[in-house]
Protein backbone atom coordinates (compact mmCIF):
# COMPACT_ATOMS: atom_id res chain seq x y z
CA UNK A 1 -125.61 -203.00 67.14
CA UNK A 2 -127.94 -201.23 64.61
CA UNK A 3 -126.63 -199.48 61.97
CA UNK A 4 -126.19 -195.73 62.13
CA UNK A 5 -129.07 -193.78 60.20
CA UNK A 6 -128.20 -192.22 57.29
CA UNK A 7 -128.00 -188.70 57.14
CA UNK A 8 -129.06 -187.67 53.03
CA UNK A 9 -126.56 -184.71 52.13
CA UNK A 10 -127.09 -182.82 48.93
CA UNK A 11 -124.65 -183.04 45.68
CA UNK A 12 -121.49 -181.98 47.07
CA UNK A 13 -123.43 -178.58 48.74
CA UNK A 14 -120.86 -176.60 49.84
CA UNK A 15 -121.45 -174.46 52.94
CA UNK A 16 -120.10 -171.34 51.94
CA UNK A 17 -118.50 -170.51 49.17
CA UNK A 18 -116.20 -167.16 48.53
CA UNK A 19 -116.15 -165.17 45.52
CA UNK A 20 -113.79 -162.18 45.27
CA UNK A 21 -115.37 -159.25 43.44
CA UNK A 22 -114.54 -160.19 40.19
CA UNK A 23 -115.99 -163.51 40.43
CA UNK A 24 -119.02 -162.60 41.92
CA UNK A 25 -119.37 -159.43 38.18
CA UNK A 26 -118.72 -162.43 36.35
CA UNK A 27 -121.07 -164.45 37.82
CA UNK A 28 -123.54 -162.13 37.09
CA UNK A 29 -123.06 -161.69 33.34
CA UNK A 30 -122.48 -165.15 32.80
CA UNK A 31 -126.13 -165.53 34.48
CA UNK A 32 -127.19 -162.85 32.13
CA UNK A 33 -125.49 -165.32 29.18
CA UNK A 34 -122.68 -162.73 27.86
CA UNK A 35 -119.87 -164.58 25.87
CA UNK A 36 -115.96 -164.32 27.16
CA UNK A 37 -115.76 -160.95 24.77
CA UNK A 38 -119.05 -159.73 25.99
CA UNK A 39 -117.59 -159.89 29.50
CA UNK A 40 -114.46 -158.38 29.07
CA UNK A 41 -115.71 -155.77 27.44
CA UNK A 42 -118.52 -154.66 30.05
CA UNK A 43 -115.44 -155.38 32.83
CA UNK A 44 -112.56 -153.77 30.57
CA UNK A 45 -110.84 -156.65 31.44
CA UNK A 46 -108.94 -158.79 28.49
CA UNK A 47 -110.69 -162.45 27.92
CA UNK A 48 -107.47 -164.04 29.12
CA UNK A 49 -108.61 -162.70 32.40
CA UNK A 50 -112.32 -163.87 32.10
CA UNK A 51 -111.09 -166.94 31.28
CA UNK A 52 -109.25 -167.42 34.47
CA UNK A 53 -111.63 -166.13 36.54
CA UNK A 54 -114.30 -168.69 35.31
CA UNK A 55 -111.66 -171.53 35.78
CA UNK A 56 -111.60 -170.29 39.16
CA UNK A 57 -115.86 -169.79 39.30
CA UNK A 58 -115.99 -173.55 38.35
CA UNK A 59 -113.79 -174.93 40.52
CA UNK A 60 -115.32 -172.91 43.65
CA UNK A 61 -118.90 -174.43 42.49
CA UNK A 62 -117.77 -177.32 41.60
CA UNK A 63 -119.32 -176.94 38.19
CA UNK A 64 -118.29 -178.22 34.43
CA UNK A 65 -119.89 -176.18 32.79
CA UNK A 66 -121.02 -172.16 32.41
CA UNK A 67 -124.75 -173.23 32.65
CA UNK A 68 -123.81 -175.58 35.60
CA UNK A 69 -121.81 -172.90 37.82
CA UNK A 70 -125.25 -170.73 37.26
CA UNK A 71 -127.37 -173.19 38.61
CA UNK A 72 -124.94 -174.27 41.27
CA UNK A 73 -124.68 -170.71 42.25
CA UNK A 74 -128.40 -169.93 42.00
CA UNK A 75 -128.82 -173.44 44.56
CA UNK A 76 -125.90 -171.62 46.94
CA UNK A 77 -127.88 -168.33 46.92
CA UNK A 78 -124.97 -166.53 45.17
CA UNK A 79 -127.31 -165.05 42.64
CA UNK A 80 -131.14 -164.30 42.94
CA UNK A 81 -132.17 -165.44 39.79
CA UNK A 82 -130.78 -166.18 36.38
CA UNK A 83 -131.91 -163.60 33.76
């Protein structure tokens, strides 16, 4: 018997990812490359609680890094472009 064909999938592309609210304002200032501070201040949250949220960000985009969750989310269609 043949072997099956393989099927390429992309780097760990994953189908649909949820971002609360928060997530989704952070996201878009870390796109916009704001520090921690920066954030918190345009949020009025403290950085304790950017912090978390972007330990949260990475693991939902499987990311290591700030620049890699903004490409990751940029290849998920999560933002429209990085500026």
């Amino acid at each position: 018997m043949p072997p099956a064909p393989r099927v390429a999938a992309s780097p760990r592309a994953v189908p649909s990812v949820v971002l609360t609210p928060k997530e989704r304002a952070i996201l878009e200032l870390l796109a916009r490359n704001l520090s921690n501070k920066e954030i918190a201040v345009a949020l009025a949250v403290g950085e304790e609680t950017v912090k978390w949220h972007l330990k949260n960000l990475f693991g939902k985009l499987d990311a290591s890094s700030r620049k890699h969750a903004v490409r990751r989310a940029l290849v998920l269609g999560l933002l429209e472009s990085a500026t």
